[in-house]
N, C-alpha and C. Protein backbone atom coordinates (compact mmCIF):
# COMPACT_ATOMS: atom_id res chain seq x y z
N UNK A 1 116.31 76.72 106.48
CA UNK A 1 116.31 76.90 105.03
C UNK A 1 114.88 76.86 104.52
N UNK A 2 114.77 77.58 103.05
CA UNK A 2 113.46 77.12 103.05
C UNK A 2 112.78 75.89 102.45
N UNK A 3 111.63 75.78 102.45
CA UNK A 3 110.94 74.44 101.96
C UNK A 3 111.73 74.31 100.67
N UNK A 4 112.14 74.79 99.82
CA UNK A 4 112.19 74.31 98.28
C UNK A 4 114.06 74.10 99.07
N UNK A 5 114.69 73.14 97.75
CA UNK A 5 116.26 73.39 98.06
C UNK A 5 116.30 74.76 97.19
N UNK A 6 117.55 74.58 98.26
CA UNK A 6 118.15 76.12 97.39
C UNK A 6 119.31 75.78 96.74
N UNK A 7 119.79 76.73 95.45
CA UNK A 7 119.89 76.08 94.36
C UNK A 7 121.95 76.59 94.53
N UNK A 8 122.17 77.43 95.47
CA UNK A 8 123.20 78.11 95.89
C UNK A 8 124.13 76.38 95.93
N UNK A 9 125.47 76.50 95.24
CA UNK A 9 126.11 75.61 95.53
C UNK A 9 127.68 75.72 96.50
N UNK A 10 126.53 77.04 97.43
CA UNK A 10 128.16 77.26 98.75
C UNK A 10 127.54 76.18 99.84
N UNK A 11 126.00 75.45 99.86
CA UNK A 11 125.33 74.66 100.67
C UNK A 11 126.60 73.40 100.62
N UNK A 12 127.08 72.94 99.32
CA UNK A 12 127.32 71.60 99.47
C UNK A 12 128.69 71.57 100.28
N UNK A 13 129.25 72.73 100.25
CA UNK A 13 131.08 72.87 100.93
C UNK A 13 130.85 72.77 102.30
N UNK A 14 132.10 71.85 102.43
CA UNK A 14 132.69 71.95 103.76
C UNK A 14 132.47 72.76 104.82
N UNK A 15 133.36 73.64 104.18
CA UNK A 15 133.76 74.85 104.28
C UNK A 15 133.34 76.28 103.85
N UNK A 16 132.72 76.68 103.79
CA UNK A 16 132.01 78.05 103.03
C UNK A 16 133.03 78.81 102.98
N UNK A 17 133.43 79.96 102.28
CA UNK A 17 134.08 81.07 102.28
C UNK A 17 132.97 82.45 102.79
N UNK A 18 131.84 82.32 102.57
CA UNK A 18 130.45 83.27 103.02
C UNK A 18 129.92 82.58 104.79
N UNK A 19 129.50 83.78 104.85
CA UNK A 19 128.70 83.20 106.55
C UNK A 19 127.21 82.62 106.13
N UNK A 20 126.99 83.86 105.27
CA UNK A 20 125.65 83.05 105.09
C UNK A 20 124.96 83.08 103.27
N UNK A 21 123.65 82.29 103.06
CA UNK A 21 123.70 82.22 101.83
C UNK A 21 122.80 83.22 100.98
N UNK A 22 123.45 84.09 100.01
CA UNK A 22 123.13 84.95 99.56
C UNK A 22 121.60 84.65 98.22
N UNK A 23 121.21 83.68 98.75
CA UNK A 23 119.93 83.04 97.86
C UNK A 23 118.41 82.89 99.11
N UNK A 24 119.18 82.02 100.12
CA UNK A 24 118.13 82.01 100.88
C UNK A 24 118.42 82.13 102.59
N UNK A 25 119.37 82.99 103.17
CA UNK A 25 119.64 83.35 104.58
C UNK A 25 120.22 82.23 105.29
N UNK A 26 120.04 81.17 104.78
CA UNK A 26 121.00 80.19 105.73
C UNK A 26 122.05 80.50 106.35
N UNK A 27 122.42 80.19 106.78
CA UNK A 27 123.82 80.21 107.95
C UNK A 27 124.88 78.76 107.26
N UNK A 28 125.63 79.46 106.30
CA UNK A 28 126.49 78.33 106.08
C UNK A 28 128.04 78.02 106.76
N UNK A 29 128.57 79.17 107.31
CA UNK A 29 129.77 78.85 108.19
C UNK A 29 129.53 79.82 109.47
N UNK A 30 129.10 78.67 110.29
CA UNK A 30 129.34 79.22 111.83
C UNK A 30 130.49 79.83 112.42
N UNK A 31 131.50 79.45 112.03
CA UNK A 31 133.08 79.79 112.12
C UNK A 31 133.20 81.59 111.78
N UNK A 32 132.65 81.91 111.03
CA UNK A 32 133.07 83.08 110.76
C UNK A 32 131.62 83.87 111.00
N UNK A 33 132.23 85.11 111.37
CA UNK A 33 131.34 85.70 112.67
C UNK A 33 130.66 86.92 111.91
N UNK A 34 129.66 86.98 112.30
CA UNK A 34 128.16 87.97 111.73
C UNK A 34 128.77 89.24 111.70
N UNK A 35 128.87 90.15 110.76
CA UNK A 35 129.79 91.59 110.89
C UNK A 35 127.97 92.65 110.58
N UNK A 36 128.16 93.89 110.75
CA UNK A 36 127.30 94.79 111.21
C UNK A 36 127.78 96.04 109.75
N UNK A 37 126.37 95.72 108.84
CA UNK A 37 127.02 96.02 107.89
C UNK A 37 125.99 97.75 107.66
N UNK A 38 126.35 98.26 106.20
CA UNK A 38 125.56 99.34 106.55
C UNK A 38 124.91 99.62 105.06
N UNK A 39 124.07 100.68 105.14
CA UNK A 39 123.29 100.80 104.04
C UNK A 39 123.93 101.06 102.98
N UNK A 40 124.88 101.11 102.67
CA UNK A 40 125.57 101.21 101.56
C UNK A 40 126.34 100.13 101.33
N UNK A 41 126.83 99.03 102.09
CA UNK A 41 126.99 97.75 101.90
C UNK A 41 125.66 97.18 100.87
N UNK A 42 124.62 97.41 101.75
CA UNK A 42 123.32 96.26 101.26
C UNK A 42 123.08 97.03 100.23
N UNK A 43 123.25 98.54 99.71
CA UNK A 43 123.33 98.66 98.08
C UNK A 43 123.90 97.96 97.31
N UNK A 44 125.27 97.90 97.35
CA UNK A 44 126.21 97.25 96.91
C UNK A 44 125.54 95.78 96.64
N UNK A 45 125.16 94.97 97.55
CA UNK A 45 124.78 93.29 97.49
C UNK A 45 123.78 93.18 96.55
N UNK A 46 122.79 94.54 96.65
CA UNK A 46 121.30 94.51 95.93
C UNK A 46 121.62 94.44 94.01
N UNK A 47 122.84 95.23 93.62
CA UNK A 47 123.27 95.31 92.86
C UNK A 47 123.60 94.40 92.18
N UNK A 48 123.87 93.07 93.07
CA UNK A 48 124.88 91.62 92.61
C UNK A 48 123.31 90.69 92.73
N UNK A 49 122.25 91.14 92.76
CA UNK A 49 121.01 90.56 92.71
C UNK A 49 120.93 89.44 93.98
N UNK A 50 121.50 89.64 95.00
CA UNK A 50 121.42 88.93 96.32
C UNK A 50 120.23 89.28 97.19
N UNK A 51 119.27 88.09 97.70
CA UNK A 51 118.33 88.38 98.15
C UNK A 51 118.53 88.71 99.81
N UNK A 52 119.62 88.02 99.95
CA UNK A 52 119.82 88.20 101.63
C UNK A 52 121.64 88.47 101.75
N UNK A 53 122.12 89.25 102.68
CA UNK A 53 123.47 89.84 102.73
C UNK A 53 123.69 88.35 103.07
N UNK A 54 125.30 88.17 102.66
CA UNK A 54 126.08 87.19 102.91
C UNK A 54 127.14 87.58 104.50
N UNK A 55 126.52 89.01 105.07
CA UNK A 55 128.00 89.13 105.83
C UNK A 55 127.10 88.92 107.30
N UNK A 56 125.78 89.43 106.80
CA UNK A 56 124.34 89.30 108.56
C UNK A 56 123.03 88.76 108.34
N UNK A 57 123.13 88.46 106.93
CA UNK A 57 122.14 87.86 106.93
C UNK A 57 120.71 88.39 107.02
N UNK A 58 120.84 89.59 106.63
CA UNK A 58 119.18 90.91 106.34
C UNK A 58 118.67 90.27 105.04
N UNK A 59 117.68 90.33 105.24
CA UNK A 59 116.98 90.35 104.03
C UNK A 59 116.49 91.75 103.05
N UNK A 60 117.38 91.70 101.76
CA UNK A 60 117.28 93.10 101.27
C UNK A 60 116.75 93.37 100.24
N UNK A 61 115.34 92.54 99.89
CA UNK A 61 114.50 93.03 98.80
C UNK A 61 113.35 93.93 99.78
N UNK A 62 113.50 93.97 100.87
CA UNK A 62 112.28 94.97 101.41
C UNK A 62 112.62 95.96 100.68
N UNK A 63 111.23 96.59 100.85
CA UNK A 63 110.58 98.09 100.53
C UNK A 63 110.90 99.05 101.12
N UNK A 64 111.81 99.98 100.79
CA UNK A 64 112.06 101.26 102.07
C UNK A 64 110.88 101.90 101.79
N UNK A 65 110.55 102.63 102.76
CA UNK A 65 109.79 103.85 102.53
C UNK A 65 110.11 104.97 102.48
């Protein structure tokens, strides 16, 4: 995670319903398994102002060229 907390409150659950956290890439439920998503997924996430996919965990404010 990174140095600052992150402010995402799927950190404090049990249980997550997400694999991972759509604020700062953590890995919040090991249980449910990394899916292989595609560029039109990570449109979709960029849209909901998510800095990192919740389904693999990319980071999707890069810069395409």
């Amino acid at each position: 995670m990174n140095s600052r907390r992150c402010i995402n409150l799927n950190h404090r659950r049990a249980s997550s319903p997400i694999r991972m956290c759509a604020m700062c890439g953590e890995v919040l439920n090991h249980q449910i398994p990394s899916k292989e998503c595609s560029a039109d997924d990570h449109a979709e996430k960029r849209k909901h102002q998510n800095m990192y996919c919740c389904d693999c965990g990319e980071y999707l404010l890069e810069t395409q060229d």
